[in-house]
PDB file of N, CA and C in Angstrom:
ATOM      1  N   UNK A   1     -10.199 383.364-115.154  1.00  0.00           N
ATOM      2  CA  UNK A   1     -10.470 384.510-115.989  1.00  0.00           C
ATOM      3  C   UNK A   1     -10.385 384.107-117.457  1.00  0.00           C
ATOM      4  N   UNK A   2     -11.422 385.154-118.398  1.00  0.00           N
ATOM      5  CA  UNK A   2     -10.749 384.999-119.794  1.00  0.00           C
ATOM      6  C   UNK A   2      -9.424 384.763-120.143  1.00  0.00           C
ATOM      7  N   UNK A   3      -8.746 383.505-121.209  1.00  0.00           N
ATOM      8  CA  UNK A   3      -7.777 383.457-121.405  1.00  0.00           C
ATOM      9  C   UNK A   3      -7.867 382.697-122.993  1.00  0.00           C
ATOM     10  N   UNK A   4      -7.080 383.450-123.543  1.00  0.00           N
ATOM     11  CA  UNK A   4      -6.718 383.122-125.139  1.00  0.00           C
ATOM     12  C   UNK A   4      -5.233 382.725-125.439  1.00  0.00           C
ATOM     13  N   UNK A   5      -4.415 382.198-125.978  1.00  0.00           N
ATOM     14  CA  UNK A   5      -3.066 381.727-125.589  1.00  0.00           C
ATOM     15  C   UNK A   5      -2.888 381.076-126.899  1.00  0.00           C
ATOM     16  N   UNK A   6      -2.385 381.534-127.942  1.00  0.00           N
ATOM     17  CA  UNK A   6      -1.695 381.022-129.345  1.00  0.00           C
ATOM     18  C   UNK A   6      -0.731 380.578-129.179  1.00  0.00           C
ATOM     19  N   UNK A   7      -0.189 379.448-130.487  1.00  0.00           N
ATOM     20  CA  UNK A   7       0.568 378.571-130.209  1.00  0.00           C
ATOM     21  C   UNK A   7       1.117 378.482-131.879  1.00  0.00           C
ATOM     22  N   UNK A   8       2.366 378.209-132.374  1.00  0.00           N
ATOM     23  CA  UNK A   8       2.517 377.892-133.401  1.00  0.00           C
ATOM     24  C   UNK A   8       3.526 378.496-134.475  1.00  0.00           C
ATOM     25  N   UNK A   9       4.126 379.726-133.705  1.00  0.00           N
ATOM     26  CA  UNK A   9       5.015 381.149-134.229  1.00  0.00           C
ATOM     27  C   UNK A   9       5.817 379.993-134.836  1.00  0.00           C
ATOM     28  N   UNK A  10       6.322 380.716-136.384  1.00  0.00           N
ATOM     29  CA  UNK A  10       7.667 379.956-136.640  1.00  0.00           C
ATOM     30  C   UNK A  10       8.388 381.152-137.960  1.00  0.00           C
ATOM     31  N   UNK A  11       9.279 380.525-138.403  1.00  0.00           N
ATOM     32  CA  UNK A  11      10.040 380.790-139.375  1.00  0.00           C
ATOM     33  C   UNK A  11       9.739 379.944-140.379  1.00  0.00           C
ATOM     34  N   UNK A  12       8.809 380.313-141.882  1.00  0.00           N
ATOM     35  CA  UNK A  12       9.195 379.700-142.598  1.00  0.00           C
ATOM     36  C   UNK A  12       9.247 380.190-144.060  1.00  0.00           C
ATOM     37  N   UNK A  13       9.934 379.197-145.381  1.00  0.00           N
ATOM     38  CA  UNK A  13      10.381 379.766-146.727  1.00  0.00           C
ATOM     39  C   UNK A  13       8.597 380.146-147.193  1.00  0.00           C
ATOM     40  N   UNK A  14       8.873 380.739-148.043  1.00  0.00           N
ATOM     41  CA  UNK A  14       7.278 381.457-149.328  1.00  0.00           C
ATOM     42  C   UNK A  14       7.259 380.140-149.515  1.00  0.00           C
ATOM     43  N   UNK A  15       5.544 379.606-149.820  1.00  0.00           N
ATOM     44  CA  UNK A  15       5.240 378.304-150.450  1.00  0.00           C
ATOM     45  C   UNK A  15       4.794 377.418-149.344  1.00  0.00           C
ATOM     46  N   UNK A  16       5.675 378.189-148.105  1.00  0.00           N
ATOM     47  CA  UNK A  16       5.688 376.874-146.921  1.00  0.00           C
ATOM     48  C   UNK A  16       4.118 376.919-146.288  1.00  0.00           C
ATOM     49  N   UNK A  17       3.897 375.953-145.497  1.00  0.00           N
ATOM     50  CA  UNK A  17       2.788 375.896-144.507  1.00  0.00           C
ATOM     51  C   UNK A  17       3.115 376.112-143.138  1.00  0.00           C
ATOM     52  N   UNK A  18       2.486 376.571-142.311  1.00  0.00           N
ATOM     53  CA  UNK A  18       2.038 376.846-140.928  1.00  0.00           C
ATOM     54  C   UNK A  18       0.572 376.234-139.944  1.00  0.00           C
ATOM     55  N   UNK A  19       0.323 376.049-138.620  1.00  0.00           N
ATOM     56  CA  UNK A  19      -0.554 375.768-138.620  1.00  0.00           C
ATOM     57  C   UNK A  19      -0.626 376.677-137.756  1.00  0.00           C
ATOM     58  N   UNK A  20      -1.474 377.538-137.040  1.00  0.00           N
ATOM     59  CA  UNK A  20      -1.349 378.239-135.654  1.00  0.00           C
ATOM     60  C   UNK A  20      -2.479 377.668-134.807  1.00  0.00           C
ATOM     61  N   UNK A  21      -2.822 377.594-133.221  1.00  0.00           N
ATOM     62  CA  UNK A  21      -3.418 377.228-132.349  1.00  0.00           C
ATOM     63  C   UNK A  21      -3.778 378.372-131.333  1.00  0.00           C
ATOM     64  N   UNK A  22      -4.979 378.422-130.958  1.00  0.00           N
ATOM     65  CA  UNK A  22      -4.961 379.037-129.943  1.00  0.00           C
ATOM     66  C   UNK A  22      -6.610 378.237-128.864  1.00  0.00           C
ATOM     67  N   UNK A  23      -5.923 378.169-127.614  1.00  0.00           N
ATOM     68  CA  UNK A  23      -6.235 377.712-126.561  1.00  0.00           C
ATOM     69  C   UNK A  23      -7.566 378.400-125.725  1.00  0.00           C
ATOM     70  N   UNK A  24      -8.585 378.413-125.892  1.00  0.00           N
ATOM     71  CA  UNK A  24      -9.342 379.268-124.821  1.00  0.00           C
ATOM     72  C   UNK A  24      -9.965 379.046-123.279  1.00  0.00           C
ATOM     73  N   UNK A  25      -9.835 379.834-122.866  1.00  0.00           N
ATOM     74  CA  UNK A  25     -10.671 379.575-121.584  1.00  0.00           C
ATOM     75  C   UNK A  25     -10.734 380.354-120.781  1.00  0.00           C
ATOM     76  N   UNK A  26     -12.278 380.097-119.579  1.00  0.00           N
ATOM     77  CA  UNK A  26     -12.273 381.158-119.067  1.00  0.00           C
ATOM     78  C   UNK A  26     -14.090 381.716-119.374  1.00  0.00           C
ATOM     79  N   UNK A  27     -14.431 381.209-120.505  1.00  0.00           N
ATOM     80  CA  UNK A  27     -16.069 381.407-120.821  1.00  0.00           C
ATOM     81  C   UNK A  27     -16.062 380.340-121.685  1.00  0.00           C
ATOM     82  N   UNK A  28     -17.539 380.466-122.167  1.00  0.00           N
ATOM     83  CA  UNK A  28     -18.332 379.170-122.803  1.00  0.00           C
ATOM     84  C   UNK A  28     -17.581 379.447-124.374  1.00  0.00           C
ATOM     85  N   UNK A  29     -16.086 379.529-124.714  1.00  0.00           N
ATOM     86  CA  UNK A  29     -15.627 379.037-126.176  1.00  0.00           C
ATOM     87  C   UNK A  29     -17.253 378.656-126.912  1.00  0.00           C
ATOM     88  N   UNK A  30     -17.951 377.720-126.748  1.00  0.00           N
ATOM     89  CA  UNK A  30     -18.958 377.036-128.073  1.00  0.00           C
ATOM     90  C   UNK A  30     -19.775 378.273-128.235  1.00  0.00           C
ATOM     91  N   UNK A  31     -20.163 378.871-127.877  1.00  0.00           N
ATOM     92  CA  UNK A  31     -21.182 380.112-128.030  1.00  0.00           C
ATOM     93  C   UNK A  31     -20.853 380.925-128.647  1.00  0.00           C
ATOM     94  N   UNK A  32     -19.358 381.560-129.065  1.00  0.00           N
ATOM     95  CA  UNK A  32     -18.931 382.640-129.571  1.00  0.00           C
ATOM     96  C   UNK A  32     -18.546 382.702-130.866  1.00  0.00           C
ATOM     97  N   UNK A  33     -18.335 383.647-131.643  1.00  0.00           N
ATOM     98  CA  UNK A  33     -17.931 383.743-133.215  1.00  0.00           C
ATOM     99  C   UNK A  33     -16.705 383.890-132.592  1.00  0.00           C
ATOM    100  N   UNK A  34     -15.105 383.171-132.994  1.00  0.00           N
ATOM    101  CA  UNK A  34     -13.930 383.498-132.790  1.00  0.00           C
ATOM    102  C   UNK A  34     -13.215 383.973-134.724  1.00  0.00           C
ATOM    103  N   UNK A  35     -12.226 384.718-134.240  1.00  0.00           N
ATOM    104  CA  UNK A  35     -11.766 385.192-134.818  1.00  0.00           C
ATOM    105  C   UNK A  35      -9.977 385.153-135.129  1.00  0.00           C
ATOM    106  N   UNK A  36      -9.500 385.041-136.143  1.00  0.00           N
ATOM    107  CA  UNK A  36      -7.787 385.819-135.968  1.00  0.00           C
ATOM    108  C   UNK A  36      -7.645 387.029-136.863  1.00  0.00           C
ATOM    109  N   UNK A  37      -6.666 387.794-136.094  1.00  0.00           N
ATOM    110  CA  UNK A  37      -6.108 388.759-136.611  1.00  0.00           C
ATOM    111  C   UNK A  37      -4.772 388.583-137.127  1.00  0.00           C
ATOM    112  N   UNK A  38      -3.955 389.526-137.714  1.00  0.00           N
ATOM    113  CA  UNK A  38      -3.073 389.912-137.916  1.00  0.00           C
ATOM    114  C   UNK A  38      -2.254 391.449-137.826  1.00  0.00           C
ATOM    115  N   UNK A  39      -1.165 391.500-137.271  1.00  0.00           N
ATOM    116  CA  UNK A  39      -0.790 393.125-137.247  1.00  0.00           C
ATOM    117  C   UNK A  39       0.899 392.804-137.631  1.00  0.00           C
ATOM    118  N   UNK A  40       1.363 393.704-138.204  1.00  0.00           N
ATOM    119  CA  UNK A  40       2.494 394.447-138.952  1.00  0.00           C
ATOM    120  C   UNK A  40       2.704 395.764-138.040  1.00  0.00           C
ATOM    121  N   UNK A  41       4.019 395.577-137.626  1.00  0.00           N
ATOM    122  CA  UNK A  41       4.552 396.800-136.873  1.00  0.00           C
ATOM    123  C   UNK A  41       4.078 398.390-137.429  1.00  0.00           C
ATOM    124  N   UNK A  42       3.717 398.882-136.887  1.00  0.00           N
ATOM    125  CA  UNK A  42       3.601 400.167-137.616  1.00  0.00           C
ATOM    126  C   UNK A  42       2.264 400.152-138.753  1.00  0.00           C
ATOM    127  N   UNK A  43       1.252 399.283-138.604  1.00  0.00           N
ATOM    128  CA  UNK A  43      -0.236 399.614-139.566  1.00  0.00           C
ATOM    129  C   UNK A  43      -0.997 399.032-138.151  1.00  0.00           C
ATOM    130  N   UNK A  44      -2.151 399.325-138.755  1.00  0.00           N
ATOM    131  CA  UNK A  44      -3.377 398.481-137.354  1.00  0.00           C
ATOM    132  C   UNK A  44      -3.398 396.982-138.089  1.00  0.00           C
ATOM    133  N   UNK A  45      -4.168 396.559-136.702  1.00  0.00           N
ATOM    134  CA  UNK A  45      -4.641 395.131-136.677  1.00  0.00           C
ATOM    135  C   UNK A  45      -5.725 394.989-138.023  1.00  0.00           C
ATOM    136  N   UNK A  46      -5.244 393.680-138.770  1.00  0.00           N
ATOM    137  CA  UNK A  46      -6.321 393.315-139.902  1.00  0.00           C
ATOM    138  C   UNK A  46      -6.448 391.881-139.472  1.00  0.00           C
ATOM    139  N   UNK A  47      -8.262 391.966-139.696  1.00  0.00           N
ATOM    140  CA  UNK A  47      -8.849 390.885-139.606  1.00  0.00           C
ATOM    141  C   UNK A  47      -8.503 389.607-140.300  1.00  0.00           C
ATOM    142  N   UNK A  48      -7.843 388.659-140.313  1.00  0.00           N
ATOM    143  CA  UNK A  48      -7.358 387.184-141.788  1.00  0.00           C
ATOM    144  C   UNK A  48      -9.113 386.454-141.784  1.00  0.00           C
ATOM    145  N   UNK A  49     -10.011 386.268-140.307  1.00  0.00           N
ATOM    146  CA  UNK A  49     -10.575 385.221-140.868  1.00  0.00           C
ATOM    147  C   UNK A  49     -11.487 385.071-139.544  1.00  0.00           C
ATOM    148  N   UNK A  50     -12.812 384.787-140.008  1.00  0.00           N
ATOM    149  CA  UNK A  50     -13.623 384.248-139.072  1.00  0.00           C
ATOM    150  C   UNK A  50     -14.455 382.948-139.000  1.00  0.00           C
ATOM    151  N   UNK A  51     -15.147 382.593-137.650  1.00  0.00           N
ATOM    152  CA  UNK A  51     -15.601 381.117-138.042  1.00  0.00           C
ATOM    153  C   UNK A  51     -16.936 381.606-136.758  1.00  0.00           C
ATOM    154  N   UNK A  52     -18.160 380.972-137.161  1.00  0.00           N
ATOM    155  CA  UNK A  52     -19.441 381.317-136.622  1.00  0.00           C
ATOM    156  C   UNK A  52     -18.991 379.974-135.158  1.00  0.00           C
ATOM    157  N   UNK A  53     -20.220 379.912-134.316  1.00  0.00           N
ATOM    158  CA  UNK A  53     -19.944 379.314-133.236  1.00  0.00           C
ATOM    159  C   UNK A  53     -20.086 377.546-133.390  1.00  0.00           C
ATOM    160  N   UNK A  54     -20.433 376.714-134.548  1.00  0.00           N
ATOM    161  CA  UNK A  54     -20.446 375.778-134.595  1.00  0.00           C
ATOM    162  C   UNK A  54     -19.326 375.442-135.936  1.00  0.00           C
ATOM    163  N   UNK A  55     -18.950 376.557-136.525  1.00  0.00           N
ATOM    164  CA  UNK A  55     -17.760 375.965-137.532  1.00  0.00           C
ATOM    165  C   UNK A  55     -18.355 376.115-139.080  1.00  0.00           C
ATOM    166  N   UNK A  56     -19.292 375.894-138.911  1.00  0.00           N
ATOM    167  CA  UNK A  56     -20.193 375.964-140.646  1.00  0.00           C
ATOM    168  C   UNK A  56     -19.830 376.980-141.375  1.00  0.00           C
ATOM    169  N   UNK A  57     -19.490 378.106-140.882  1.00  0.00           N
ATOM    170  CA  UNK A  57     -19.906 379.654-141.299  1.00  0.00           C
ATOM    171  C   UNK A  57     -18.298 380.226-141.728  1.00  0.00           C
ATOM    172  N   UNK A  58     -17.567 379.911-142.421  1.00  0.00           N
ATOM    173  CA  UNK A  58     -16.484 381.095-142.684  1.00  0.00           C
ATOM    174  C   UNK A  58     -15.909 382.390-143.152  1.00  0.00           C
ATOM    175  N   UNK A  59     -15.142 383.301-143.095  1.00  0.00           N
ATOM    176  CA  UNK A  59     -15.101 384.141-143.910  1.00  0.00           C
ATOM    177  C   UNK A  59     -13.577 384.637-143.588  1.00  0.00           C
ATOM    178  N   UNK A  60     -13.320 385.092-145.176  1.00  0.00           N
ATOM    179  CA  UNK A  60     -11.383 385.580-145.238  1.00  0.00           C
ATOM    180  C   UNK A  60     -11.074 386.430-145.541  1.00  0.00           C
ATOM    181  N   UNK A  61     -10.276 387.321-145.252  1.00  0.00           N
ATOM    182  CA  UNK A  61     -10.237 388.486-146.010  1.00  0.00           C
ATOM    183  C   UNK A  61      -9.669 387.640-147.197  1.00  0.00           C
ATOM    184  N   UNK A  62      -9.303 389.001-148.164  1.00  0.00           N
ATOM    185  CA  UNK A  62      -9.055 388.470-149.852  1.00  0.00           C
ATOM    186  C   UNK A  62      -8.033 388.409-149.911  1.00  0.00           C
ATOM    187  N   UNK A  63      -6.638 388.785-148.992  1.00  0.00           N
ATOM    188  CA  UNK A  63      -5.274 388.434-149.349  1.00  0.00           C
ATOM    189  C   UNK A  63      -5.420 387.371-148.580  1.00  0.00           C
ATOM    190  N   UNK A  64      -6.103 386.335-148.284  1.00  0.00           N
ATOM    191  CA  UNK A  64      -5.819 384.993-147.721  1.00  0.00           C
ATOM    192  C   UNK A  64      -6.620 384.013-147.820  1.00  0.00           C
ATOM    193  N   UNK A  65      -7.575 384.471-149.023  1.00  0.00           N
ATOM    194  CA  UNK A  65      -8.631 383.501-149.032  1.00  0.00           C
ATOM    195  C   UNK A  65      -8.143 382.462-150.070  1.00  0.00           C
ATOM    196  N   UNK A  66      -8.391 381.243-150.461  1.00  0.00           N
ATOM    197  CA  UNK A  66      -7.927 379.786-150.852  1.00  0.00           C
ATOM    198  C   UNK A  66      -6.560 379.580-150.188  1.00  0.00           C
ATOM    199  N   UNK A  67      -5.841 380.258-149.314  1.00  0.00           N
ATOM    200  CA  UNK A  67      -4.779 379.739-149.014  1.00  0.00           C
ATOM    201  C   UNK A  67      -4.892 379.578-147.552  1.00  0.00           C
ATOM    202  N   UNK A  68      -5.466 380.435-146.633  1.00  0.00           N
ATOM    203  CA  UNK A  68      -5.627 379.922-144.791  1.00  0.00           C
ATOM    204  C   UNK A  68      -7.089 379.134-145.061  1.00  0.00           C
ATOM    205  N   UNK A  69      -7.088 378.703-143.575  1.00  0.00           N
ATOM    206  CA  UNK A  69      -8.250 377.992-143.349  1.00  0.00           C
ATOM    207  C   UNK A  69      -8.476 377.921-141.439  1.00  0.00           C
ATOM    208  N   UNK A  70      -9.517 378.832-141.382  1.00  0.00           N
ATOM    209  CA  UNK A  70      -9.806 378.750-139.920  1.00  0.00           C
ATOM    210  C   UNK A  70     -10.509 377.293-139.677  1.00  0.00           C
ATOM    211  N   UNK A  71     -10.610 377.157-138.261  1.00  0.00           N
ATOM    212  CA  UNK A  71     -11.367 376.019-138.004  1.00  0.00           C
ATOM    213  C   UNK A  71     -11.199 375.876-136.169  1.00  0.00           C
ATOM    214  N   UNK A  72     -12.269 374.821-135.906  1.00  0.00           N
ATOM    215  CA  UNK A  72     -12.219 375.348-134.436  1.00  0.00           C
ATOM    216  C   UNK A  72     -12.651 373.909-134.127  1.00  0.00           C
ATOM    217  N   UNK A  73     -12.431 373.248-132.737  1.00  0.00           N
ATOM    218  CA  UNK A  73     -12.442 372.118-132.471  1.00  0.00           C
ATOM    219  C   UNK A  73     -13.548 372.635-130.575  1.00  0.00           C
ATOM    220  N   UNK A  74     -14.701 372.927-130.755  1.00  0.00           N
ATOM    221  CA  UNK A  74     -15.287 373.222-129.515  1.00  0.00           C
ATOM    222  C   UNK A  74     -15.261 372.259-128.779  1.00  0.00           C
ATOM    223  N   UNK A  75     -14.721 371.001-128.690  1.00  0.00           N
ATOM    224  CA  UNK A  75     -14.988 370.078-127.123  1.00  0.00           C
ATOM    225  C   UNK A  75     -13.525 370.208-126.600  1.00  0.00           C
ATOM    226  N   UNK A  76     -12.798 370.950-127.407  1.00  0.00           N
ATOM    227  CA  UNK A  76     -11.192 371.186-126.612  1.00  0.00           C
ATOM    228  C   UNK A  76     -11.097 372.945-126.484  1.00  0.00           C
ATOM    229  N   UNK A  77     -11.755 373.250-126.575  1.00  0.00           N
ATOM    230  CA  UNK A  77     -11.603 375.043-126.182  1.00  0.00           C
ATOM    231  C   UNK A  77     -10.210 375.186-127.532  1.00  0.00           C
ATOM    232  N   UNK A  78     -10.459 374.771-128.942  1.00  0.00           N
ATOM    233  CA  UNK A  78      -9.474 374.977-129.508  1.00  0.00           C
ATOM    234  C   UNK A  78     -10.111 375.807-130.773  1.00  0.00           C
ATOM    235  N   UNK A  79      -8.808 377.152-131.596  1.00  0.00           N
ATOM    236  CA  UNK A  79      -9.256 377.333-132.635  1.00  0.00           C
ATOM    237  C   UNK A  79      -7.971 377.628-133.565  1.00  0.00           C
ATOM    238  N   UNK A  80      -7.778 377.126-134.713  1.00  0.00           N
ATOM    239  CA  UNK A  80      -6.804 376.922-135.538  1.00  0.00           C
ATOM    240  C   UNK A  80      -6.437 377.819-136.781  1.00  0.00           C
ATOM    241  N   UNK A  81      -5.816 378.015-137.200  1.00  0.00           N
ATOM    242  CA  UNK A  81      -5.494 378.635-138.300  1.00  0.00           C
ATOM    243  C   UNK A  81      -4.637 377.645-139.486  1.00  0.00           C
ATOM    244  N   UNK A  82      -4.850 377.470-140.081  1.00  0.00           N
ATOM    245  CA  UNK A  82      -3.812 376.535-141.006  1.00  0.00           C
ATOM    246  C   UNK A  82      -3.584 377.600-142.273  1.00  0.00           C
ATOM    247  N   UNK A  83      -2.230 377.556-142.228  1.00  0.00           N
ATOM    248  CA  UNK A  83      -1.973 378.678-143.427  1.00  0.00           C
ATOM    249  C   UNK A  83      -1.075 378.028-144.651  1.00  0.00           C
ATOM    250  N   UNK A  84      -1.657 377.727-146.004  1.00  0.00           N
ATOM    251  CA  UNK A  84      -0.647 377.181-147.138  1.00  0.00           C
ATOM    252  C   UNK A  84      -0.176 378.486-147.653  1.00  0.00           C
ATOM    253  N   UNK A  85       0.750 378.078-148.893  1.00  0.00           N
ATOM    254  CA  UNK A  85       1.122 378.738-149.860  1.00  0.00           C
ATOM    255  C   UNK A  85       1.365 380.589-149.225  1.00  0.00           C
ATOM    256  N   UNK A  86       2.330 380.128-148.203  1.00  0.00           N
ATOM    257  CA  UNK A  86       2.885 382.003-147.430  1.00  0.00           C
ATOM    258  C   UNK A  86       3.522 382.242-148.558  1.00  0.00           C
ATOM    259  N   UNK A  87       3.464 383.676-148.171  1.00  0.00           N
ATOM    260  CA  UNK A  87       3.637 384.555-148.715  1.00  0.00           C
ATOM    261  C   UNK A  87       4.538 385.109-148.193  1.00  0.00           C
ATOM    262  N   UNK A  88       5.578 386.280-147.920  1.00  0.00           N
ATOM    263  CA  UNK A  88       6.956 387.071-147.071  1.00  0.00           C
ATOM    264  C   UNK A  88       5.368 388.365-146.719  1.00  0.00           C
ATOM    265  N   UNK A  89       4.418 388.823-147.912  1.00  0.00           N
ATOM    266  CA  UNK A  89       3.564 389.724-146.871  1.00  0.00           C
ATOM    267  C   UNK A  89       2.433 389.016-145.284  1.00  0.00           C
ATOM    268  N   UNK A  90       2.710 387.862-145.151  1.00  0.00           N
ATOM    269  CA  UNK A  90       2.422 387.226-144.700  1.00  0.00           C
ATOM    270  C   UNK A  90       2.927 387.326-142.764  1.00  0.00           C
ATOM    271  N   UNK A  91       4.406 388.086-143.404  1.00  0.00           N
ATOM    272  CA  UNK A  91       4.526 387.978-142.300  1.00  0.00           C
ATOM    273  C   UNK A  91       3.875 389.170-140.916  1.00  0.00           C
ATOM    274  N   UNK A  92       3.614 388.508-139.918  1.00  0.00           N
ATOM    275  CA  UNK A  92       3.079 389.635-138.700  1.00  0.00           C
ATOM    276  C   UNK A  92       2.867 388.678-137.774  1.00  0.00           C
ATOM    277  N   UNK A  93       2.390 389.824-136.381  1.00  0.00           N
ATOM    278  CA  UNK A  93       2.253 388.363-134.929  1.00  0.00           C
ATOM    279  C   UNK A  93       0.276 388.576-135.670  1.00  0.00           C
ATOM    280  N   UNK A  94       0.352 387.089-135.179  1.00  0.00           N
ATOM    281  CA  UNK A  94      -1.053 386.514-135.295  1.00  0.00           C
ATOM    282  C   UNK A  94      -1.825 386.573-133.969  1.00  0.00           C
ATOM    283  N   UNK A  95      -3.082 387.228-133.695  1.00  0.00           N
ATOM    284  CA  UNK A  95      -4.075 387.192-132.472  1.00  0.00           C
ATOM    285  C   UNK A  95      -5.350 386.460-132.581  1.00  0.00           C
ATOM    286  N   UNK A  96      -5.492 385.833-131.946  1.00  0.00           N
ATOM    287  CA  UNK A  96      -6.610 384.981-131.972  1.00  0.00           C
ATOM    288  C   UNK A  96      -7.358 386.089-131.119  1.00  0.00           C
ATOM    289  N   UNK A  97      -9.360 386.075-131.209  1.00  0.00           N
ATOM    290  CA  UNK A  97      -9.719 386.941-130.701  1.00  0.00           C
ATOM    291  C   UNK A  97     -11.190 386.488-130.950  1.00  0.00           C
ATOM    292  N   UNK A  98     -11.995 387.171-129.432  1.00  0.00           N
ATOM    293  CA  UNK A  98     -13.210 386.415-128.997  1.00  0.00           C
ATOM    294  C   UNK A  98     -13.808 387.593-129.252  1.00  0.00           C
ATOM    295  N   UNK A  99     -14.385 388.448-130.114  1.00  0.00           N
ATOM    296  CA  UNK A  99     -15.107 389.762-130.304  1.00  0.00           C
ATOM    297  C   UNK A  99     -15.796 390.237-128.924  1.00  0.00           C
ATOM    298  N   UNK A 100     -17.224 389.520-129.022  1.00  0.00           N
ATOM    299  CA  UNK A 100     -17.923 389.279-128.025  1.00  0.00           C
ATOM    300  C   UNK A 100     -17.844 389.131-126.454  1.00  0.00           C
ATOM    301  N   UNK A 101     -16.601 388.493-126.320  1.00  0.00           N
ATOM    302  CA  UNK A 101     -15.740 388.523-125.072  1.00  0.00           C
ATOM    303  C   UNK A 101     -15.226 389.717-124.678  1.00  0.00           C
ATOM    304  N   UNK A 102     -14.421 389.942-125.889  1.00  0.00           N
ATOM    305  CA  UNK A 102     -13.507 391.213-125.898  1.00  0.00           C
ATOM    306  C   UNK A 102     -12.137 390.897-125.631  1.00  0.00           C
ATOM    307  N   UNK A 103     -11.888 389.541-125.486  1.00  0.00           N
ATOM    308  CA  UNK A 103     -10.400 389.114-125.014  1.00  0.00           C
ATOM    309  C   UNK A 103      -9.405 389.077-126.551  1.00  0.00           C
ATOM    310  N   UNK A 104      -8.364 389.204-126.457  1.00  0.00           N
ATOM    311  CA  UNK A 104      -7.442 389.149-127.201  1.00  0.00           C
ATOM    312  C   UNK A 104      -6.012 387.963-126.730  1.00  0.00           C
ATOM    313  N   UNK A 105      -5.484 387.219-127.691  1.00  0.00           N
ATOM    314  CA  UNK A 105      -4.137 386.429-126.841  1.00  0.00           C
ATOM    315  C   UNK A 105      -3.025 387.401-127.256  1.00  0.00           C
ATOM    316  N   UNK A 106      -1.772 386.844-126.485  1.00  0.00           N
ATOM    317  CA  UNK A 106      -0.768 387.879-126.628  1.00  0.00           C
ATOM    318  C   UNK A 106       0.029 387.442-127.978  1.00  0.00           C
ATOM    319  N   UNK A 107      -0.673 387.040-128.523  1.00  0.00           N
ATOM    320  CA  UNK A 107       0.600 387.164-130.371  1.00  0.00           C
ATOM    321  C   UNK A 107       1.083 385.863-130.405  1.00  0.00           C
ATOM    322  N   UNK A 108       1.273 385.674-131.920  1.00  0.00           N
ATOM    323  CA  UNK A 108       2.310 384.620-132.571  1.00  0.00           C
ATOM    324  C   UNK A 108       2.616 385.068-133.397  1.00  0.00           C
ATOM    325  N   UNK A 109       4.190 384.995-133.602  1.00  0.00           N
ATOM    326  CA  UNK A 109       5.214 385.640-134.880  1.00  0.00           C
ATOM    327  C   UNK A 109       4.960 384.582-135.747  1.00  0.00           C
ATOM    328  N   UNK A 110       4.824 385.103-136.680  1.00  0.00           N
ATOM    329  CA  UNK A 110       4.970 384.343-138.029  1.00  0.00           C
ATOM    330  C   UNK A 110       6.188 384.844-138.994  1.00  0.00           C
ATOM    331  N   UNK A 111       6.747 384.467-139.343  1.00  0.00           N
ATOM    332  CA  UNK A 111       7.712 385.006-140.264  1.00  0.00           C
ATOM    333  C   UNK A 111       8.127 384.365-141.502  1.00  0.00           C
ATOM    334  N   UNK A 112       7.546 384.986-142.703  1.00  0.00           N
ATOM    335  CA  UNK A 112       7.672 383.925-143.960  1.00  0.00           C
ATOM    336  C   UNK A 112       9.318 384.905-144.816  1.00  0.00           C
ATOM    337  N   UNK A 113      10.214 384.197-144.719  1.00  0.00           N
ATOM    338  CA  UNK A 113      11.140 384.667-145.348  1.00  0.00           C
ATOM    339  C   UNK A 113      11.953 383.191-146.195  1.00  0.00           C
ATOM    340  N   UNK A 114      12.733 383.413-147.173  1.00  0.00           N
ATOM    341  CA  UNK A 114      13.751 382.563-147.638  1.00  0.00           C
ATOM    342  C   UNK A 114      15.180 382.870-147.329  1.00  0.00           C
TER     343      UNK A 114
END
């Protein structure tokens, strides 16, 4: 079956870096626009960032643009998030997400505190 599976939750200081991972499988990963989200207890899910089906194509929202960087590795069913220069609003669980599919993974905490 569809399966999405993030990897990468941590604790870290403002300034710090993160990388997050998420695993797919289950359909043809190379074909699809993938996506991550972000959600904060108590607001809805916001979009951080997308990447078209060969990688060329990006887009960020504006509280994260020059500082994340999506990216996707299609001969490993992999898609990444690399996040510099956190922020403490930074913090929320992270979802990786196949639109098109419709699948969602179950979260990664991020937590930027000092």
């Amino acid at each position: 079956q569809v399966q999405l599976v993030e990897s990468g939750r941590g604790l870290v200081q403002p300034g710090g870096s993160l990388r997050l991972s998420c695993v797919a499988s289950g359909f043809a990963f190379n074909l699809f626009v993938m996506m991550w989200y972000r959600q904060v207890p108590g607001k809805e899910r916001e979009l951080v960032a997308t990447i078209s089906t060969g990688g060329g194509s990006t887009n960020y929202a504006d509280s994260v643009k020059g500082r994340f960087t999506i990216s996707r590795d299609n001969a490993k069913n992999m898609l990444y998030l690399q996040m510099n220069s956190l922020k403490s609003e930074d913090t929320a669980v992270y979802y990786c997400h196949a639109p098109s599919v419709g699948s969602w993974g179950q979260g990664t905490q991020v937590t930027v505190s000092s």
